[in-house]
C-alpha atoms as a PDB file:
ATOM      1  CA  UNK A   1      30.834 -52.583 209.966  1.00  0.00           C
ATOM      2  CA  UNK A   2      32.036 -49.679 207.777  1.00  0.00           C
ATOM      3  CA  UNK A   3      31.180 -48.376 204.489  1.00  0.00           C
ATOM      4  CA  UNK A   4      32.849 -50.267 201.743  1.00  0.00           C
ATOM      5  CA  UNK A   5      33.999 -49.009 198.460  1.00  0.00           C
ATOM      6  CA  UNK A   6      32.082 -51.372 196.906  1.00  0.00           C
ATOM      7  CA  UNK A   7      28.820 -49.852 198.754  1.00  0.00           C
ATOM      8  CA  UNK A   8      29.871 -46.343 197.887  1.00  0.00           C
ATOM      9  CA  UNK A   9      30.581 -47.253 193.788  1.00  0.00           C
ATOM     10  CA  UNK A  10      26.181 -48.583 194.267  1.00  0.00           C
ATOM     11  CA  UNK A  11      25.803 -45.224 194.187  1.00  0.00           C
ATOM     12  CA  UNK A  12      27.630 -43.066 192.192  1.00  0.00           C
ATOM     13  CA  UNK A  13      26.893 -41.543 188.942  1.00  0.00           C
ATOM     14  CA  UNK A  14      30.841 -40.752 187.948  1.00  0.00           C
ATOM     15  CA  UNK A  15      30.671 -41.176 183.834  1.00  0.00           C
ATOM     16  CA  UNK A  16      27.373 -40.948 183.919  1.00  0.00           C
ATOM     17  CA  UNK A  17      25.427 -38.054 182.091  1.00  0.00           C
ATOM     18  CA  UNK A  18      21.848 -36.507 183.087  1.00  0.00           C
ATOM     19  CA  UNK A  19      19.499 -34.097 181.663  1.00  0.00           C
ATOM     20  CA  UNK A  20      16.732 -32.169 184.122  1.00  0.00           C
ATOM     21  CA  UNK A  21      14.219 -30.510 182.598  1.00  0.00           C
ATOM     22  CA  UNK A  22      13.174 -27.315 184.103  1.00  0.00           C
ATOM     23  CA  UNK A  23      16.552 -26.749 186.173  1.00  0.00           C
ATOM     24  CA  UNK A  24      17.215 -23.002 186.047  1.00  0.00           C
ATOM     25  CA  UNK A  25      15.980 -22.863 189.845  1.00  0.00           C
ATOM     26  CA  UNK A  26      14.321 -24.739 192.229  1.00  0.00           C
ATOM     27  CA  UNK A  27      13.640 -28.675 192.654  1.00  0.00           C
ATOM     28  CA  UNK A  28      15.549 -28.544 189.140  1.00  0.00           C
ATOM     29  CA  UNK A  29      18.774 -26.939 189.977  1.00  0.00           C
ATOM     30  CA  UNK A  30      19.063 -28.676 193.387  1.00  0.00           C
ATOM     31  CA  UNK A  31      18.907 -31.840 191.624  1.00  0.00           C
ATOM     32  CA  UNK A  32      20.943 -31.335 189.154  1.00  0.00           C
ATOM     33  CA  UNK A  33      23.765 -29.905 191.447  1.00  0.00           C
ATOM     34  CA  UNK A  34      23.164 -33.158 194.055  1.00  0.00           C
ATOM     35  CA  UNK A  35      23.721 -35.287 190.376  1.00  0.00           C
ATOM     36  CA  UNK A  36      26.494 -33.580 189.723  1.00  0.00           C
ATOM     37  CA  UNK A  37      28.441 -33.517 193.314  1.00  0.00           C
ATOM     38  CA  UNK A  38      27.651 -37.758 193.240  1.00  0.00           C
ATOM     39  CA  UNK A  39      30.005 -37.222 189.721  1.00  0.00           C
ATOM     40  CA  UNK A  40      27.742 -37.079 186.806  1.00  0.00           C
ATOM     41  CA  UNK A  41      28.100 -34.999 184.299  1.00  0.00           C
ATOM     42  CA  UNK A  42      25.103 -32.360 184.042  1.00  0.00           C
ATOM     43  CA  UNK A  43      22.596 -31.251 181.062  1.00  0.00           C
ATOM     44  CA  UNK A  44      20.416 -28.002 182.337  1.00  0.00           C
ATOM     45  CA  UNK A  45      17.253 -27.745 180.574  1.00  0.00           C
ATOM     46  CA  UNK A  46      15.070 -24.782 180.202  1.00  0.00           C
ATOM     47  CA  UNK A  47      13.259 -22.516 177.901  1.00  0.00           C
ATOM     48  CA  UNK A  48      14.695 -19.272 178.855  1.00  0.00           C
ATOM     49  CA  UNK A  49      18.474 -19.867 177.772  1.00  0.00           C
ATOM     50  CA  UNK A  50      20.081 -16.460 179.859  1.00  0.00           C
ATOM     51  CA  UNK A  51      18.151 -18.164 182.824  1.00  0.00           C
ATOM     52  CA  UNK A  52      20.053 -21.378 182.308  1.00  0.00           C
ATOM     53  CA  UNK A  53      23.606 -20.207 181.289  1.00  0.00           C
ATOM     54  CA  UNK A  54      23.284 -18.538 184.724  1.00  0.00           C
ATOM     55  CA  UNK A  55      22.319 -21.919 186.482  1.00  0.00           C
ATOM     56  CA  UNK A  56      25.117 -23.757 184.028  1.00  0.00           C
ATOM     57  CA  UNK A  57      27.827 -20.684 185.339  1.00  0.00           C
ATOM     58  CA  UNK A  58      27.217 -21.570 189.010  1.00  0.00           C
ATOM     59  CA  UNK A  59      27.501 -25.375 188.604  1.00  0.00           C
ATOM     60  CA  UNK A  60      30.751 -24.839 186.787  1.00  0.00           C
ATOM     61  CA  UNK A  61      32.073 -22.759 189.202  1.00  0.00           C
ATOM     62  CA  UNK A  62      31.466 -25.677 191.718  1.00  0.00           C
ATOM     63  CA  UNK A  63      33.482 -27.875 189.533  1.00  0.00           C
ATOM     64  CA  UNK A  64      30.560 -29.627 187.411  1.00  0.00           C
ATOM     65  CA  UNK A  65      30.970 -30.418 184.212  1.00  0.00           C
ATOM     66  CA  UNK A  66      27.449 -29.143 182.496  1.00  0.00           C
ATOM     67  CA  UNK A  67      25.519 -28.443 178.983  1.00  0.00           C
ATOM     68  CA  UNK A  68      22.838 -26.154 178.672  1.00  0.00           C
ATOM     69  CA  UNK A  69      19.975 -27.723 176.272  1.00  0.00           C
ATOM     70  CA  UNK A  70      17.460 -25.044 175.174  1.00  0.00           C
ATOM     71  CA  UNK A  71      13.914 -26.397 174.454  1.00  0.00           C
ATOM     72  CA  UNK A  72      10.183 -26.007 175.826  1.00  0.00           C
ATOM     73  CA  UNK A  73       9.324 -29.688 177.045  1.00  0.00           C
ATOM     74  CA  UNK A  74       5.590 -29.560 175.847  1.00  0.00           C
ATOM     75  CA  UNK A  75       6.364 -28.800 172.224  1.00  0.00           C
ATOM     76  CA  UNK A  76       7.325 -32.800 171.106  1.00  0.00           C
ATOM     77  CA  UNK A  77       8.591 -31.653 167.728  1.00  0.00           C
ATOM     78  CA  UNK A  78      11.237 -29.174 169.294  1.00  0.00           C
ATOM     79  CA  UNK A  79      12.081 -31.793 172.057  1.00  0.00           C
ATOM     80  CA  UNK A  80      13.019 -34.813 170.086  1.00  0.00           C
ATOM     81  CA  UNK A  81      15.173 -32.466 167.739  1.00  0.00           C
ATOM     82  CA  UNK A  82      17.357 -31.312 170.530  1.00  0.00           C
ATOM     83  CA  UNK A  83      17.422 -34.608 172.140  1.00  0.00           C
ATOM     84  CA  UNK A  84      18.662 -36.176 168.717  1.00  0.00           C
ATOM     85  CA  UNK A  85      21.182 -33.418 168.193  1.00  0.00           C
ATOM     86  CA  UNK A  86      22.380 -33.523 171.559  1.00  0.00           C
ATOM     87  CA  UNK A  87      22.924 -37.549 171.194  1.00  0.00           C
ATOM     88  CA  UNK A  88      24.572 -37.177 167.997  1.00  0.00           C
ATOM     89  CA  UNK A  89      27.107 -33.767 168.659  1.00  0.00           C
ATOM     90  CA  UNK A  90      27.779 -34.711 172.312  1.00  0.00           C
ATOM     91  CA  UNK A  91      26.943 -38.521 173.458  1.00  0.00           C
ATOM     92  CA  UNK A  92      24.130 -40.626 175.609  1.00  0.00           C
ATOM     93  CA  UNK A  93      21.919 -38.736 177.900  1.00  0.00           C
ATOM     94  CA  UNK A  94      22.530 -41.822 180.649  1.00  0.00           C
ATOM     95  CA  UNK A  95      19.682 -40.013 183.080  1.00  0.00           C
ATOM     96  CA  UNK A  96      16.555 -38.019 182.871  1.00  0.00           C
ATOM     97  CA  UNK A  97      14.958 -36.440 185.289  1.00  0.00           C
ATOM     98  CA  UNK A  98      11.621 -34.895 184.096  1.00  0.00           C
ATOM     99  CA  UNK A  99      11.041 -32.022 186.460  1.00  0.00           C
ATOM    100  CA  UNK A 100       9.305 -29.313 184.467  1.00  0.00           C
ATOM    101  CA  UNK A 101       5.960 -28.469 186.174  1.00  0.00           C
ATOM    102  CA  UNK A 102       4.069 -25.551 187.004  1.00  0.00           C
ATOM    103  CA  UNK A 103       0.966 -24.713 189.271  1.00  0.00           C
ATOM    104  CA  UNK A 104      -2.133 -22.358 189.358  1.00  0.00           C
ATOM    105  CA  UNK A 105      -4.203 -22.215 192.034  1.00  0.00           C
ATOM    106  CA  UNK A 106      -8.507 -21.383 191.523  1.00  0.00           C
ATOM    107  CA  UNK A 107     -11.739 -22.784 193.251  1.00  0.00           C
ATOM    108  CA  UNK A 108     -12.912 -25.834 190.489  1.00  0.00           C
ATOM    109  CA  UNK A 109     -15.894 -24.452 189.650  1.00  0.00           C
ATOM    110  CA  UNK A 110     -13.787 -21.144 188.266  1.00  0.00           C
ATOM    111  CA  UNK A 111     -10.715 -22.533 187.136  1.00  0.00           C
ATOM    112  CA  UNK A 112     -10.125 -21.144 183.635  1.00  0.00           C
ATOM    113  CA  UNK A 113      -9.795 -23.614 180.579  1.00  0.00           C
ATOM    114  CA  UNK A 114      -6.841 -22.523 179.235  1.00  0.00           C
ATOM    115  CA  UNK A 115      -4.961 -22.907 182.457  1.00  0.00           C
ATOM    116  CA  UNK A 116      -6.245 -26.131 183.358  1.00  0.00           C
ATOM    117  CA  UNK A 117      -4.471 -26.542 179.329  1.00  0.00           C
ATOM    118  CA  UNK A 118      -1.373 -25.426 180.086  1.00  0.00           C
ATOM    119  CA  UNK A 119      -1.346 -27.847 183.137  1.00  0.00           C
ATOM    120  CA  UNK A 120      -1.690 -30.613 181.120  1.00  0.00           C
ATOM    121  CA  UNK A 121       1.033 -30.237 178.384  1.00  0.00           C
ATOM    122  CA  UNK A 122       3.648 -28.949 181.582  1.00  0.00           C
ATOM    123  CA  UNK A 123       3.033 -31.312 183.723  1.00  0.00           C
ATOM    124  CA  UNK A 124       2.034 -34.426 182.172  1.00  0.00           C
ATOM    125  CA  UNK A 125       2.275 -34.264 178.393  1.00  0.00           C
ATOM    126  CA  UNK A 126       6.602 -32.696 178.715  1.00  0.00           C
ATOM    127  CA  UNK A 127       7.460 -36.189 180.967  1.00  0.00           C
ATOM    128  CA  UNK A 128       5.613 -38.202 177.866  1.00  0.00           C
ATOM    129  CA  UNK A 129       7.603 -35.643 175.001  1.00  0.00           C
ATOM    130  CA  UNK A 130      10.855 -36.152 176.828  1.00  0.00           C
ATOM    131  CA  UNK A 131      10.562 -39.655 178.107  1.00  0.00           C
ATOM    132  CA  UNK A 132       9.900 -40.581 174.519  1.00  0.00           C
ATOM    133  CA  UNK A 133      12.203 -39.336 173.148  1.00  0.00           C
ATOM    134  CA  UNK A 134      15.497 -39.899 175.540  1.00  0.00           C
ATOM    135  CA  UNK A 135      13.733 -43.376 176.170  1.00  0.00           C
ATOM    136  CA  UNK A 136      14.378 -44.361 172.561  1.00  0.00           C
ATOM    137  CA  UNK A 137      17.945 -44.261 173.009  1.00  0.00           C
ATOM    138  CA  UNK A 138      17.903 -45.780 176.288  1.00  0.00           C
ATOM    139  CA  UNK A 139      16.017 -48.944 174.773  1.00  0.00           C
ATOM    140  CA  UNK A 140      18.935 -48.722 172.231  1.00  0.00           C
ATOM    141  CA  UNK A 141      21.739 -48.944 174.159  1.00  0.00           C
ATOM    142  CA  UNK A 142      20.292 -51.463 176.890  1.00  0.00           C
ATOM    143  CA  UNK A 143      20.381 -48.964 179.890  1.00  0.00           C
ATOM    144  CA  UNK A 144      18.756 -45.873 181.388  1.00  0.00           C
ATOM    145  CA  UNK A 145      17.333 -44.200 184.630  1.00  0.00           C
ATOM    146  CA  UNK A 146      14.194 -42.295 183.962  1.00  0.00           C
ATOM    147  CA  UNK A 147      12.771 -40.358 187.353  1.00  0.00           C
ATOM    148  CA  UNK A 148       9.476 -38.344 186.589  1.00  0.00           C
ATOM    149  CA  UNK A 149       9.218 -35.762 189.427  1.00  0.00           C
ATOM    150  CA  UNK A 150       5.544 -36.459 190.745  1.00  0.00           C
ATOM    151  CA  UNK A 151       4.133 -34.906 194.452  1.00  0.00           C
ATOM    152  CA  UNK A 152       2.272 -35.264 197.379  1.00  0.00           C
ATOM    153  CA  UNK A 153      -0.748 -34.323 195.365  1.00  0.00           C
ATOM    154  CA  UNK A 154      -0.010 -37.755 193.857  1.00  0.00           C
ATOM    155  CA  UNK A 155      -1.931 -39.360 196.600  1.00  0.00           C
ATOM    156  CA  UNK A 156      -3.805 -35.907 197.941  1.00  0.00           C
ATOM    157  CA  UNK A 157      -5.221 -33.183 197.312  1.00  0.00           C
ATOM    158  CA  UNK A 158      -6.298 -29.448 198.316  1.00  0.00           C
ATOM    159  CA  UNK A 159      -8.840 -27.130 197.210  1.00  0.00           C
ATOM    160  CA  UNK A 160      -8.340 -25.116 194.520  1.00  0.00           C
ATOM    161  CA  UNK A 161      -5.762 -26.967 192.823  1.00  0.00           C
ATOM    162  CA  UNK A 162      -7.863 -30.159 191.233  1.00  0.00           C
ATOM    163  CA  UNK A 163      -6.016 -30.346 187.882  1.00  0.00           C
ATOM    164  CA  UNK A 164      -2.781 -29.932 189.487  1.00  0.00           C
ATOM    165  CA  UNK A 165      -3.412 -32.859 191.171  1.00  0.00           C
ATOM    166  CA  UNK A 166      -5.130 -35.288 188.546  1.00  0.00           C
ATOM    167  CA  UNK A 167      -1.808 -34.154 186.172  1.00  0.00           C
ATOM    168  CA  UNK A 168       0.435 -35.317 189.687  1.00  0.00           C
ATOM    169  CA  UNK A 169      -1.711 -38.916 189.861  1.00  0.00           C
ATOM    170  CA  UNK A 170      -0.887 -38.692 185.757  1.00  0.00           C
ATOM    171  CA  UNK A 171       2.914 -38.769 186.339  1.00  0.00           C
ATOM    172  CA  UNK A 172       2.840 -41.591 188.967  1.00  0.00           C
ATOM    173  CA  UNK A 173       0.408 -43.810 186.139  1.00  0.00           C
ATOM    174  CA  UNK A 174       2.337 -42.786 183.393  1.00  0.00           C
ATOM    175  CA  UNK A 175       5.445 -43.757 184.893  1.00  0.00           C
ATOM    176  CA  UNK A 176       4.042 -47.372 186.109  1.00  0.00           C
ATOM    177  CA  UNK A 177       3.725 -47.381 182.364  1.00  0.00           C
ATOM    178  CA  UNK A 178       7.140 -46.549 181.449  1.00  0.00           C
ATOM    179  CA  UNK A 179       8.538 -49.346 183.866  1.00  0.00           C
ATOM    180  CA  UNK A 180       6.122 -51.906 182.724  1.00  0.00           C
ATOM    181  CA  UNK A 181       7.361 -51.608 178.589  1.00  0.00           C
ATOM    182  CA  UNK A 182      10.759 -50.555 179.420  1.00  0.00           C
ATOM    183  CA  UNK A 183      11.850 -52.733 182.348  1.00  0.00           C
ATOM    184  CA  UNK A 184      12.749 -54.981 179.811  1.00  0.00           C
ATOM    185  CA  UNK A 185      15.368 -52.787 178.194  1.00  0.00           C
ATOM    186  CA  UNK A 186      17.402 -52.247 181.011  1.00  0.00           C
ATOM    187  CA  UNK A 187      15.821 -49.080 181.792  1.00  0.00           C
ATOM    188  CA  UNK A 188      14.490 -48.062 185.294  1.00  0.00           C
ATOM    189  CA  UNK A 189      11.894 -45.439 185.157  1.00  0.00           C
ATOM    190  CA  UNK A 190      10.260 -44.045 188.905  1.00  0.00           C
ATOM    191  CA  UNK A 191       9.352 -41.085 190.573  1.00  0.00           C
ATOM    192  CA  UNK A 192       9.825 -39.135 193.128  1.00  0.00           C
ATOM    193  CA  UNK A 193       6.656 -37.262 195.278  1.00  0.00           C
ATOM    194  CA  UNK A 194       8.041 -34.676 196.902  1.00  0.00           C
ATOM    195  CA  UNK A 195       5.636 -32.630 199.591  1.00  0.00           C
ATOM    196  CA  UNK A 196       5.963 -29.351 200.786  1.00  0.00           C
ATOM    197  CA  UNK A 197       9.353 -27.634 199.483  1.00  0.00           C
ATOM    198  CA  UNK A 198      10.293 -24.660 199.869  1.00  0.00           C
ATOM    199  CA  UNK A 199      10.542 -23.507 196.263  1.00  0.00           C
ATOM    200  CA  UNK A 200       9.724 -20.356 193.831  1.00  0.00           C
ATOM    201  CA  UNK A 201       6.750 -22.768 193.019  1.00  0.00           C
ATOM    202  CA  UNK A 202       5.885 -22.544 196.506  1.00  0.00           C
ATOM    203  CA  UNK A 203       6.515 -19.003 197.214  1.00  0.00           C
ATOM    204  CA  UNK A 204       3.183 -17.646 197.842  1.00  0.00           C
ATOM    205  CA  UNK A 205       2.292 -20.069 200.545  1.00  0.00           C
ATOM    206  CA  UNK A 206       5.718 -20.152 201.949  1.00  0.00           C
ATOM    207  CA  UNK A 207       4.915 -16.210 202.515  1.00  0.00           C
ATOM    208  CA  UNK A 208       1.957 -17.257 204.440  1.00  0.00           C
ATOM    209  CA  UNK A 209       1.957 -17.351 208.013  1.00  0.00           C
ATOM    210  CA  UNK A 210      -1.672 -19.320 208.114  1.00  0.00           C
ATOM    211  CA  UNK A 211      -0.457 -22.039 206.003  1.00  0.00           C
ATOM    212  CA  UNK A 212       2.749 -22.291 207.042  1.00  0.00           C
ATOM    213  CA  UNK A 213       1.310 -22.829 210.735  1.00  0.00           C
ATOM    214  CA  UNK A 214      -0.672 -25.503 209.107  1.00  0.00           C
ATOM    215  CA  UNK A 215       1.845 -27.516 207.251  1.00  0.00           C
ATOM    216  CA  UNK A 216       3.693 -27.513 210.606  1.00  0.00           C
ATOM    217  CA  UNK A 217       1.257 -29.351 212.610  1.00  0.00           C
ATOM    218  CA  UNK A 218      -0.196 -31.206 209.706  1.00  0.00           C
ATOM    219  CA  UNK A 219       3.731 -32.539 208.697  1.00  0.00           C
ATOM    220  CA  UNK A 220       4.998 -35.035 211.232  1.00  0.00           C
ATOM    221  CA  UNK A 221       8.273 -33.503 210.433  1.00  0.00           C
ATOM    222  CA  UNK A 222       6.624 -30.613 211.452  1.00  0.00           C
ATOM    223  CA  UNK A 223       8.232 -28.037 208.699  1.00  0.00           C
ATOM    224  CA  UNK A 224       8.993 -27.147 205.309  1.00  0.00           C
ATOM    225  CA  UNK A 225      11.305 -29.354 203.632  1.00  0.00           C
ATOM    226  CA  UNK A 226      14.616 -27.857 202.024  1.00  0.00           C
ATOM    227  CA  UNK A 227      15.268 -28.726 198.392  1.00  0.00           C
ATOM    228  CA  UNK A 228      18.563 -30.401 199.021  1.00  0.00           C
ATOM    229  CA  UNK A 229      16.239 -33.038 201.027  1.00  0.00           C
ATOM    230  CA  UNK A 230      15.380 -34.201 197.440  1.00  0.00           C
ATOM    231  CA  UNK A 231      19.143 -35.450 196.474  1.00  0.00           C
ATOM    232  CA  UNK A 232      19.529 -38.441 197.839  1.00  0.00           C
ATOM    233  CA  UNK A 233      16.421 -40.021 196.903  1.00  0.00           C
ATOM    234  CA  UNK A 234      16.909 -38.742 193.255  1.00  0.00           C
ATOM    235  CA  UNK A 235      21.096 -40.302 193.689  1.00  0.00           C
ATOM    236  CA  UNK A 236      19.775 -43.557 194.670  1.00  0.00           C
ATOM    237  CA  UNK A 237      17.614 -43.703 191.623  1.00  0.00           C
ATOM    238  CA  UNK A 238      19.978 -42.685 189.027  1.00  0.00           C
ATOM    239  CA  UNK A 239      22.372 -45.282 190.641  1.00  0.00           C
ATOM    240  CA  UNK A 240      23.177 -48.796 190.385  1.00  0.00           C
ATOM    241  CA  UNK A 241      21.656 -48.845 193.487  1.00  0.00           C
ATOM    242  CA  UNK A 242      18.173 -49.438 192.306  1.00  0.00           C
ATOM    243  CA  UNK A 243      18.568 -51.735 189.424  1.00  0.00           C
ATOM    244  CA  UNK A 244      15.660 -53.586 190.501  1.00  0.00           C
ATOM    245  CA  UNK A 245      13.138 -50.725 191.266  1.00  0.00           C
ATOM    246  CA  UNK A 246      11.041 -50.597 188.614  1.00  0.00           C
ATOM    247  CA  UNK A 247       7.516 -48.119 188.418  1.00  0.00           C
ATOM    248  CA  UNK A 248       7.885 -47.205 192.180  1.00  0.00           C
ATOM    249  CA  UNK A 249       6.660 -43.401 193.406  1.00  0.00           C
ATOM    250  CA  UNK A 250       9.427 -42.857 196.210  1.00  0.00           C
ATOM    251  CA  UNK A 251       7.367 -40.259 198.710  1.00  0.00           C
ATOM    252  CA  UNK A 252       9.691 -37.739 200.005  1.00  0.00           C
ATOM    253  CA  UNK A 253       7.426 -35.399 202.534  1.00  0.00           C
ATOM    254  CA  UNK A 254       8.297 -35.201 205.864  1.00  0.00           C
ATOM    255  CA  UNK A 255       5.416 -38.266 206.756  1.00  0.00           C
ATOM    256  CA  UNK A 256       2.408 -35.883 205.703  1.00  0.00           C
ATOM    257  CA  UNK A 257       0.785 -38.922 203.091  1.00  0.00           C
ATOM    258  CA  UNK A 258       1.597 -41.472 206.123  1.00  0.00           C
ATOM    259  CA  UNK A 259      -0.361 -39.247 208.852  1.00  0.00           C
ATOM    260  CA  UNK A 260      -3.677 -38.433 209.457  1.00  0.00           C
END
């Protein structure tokens, strides 16, 4: 049997309009391009605006229709001003994707206070400032796809990186939480766990050898994964394709959190 039409329309985003937080590079910008070639209309999101006109110039050179949206995700003030604005001047964010994040990497018993801080409000705190406030029109208008970018640290961990990990099992609670009082608004809000990407987040282990050799044999897949690996899961859950998937983590990792 082929593909019909009708199965193809399940999953495309054509009229549709998303914002990604944190998409000048990485995870964010592969995203956001993969949302944009299944025909939505893009909103790059970042605090360092040169950074994102660049991202915004390559997109539109692909053919993408995109926005550039200036603000710093943990500051909830500044982030439900330019989400107002933006709904106002230009029209309904229809998709979010809450990928701002960051790492830092330092034994427990070390790990400095005000990183463990800055974790917090980046990781956990922005997809609670952003939800919010996107969510509100969502609820208004009856309809919205909310995807909260979690990890494999979601369900494991590794030394030297326990707050990175408890603000990962955050995102995966918080958006359980989303589904369970929004559900009921027409608004699907999941996550996706990616593993080990190949990303500027990434870079200093992707540099070395030792853990690379590791994350070979300890992935199933048995490498890295590339970022573009990410689009289809995050298409399917902007889509009318998962209408009914409500407070799920989808685990995209190569099989490491199903191996032993």
């Amino acid at each position: 049997m082929g593909v019909t039409m009708q199965t193809v329309n399940l999953f495309s985003l054509t009229g549709r309009r998303a914002l990604v937080t944190g998409s000048s590079q990485g995870i964010g910008f592969a995203l956001a391009r993969g949302l944009a070639n299944a025909g939505a209309e893009i909103v790059l999101n970042g605090r360092d605006s040169a950074k994102l006109e660049a991202a915004a110039k390559i997109l539109a050179d692909e053919g993408a229709t995109v926005h550039t949206l200036t603000f710093d995700a943990t500051d909830h003030e500044a982030v439900r001003a330019a989400i107002d604005g933006f709904e106002e001047k230009t029209g309904a964010i229809d998709i979010l994707v809450n990928n701002a994040g960051m790492q830092h990497r330092t034994e427990l018993e070390n790990f400095p206070a005000d990183a463990f801080e800055r974790l917090l409000q980046t990781n956990i705190a922005s997809v609670f400032h952003v939800g919010q406030a996107v969510g509100r029109h969502m609820i208004a208008r009856g309809a919205g796809k909310i995807i909260n970018i979690a990890s494999v640290q979601t369900a494991l961990s590794r030394p030297g990186i326990a707050p990175y990990t408890a603000t990962k099992g955050a995102v995966a609670n918080l958006t359980k939480g989303m589904a369970t009082d929004w559900a009921k608004y027409g608004v699907q809000c999941n996550a996706i766990a990616p593993g080990y990407f190949d990303t500027p987040l990434n870079a200093a282990l992707v540099a070395d050898p030792e853990f690379t050799t590791w994350l070979e044999k300890r992935t199933p897949a048995g490498r890295w994964g590339n970022v573009e690996e990410l689009v289809g899961a995050c298409v399917f859950l902007s889509s009318p394709a998962s209408s009914f998937v409500n407070g799920h983590t989808l685990f995209v990792d190569g099989g490491i959190t199903a191996s032993l």
